[in-house]
Protein backbone atom coordinates (compact mmCIF):
# COMPACT_ATOMS: atom_id res chain seq x y z
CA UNK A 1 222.98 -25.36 184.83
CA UNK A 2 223.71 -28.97 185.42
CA UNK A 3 223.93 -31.23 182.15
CA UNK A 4 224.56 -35.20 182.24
CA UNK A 5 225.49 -37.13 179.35
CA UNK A 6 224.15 -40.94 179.93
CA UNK A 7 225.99 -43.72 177.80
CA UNK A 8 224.56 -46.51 180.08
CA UNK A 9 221.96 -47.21 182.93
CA UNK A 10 224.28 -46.95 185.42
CA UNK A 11 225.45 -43.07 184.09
CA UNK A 12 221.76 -42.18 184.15
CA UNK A 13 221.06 -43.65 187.71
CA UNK A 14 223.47 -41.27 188.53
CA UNK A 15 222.07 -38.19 187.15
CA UNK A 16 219.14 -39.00 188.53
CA UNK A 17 220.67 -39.33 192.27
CA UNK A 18 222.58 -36.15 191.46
CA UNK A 19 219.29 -34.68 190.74
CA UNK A 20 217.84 -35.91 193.58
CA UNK A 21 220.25 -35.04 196.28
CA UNK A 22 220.78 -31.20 194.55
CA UNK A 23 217.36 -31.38 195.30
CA UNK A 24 217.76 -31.69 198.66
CA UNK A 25 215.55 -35.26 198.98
CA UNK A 26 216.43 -38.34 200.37
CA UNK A 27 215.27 -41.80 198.44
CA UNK A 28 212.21 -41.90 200.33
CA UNK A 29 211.32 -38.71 199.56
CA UNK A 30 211.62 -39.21 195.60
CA UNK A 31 209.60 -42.79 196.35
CA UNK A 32 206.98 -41.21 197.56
CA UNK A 33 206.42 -38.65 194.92
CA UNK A 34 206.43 -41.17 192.11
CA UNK A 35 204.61 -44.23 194.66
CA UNK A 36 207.04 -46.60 194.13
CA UNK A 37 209.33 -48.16 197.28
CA UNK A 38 212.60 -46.91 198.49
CA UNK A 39 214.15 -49.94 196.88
CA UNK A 40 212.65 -49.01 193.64
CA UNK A 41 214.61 -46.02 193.50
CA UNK A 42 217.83 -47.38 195.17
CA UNK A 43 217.99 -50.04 192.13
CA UNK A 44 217.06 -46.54 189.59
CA UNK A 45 219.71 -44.97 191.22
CA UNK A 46 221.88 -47.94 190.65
CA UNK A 47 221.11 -48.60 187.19
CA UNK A 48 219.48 -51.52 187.56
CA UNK A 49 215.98 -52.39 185.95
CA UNK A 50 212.88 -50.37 186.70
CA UNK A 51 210.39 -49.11 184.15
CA UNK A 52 210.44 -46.56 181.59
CA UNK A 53 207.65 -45.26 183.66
CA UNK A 54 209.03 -44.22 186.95
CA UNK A 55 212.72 -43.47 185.15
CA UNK A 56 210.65 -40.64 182.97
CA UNK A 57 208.38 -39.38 185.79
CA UNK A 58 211.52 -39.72 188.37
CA UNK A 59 213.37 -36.99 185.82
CA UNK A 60 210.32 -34.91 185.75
CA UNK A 61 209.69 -34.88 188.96
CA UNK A 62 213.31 -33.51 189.72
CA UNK A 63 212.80 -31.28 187.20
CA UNK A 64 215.27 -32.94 184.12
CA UNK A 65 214.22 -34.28 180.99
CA UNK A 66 215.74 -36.89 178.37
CA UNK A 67 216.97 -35.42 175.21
CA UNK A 68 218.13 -37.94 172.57
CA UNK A 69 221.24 -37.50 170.33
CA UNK A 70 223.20 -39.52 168.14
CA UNK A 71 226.20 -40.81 170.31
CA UNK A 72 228.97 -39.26 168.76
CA UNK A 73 226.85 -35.49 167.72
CA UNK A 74 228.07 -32.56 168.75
CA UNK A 75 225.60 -30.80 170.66
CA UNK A 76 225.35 -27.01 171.89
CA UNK A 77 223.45 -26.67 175.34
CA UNK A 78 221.85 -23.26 175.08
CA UNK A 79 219.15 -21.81 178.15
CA UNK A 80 215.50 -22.10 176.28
């Protein structure tokens, strides 16, 4: 099971184009699930600004979710 561990934007637009290419889609593909442009999810992707919106729904959509830790915690991944 893949796990990502996102300190900035840029780390999480990476995940999510991980995500997205284990996947098996191309940009467009993930744009046009969530209705947004290509570009939209390019600058995601890139870690640039887009809304909490489509950065939530984008993760769901590729089947991830957002789990928030203290930066420095110790934290065991278990199947659930």
């Amino acid at each position: 099971m893949y796990h990502a561990r996102a300190l900035t934007p840029a780390d999480l637009g990476a995940a999510i184009r991980d995500a997205r290419v284990e996947k098996g889609w191309q940009q467009a593909d993930l744009a046009a699930v969530l209705g947004v442009s290509r570009m939209t999810v390019s600058r995601l992707e890139r870690g640039g600004s887009v809304s909490m919106d489509t950065v939530v729904r984008a993760l769901a959509e590729l089947g991830r979710e957002v789990v928030i830790v203290p930066k420095f915690a110790r934290v065991r991944v278990t199947d659930g």
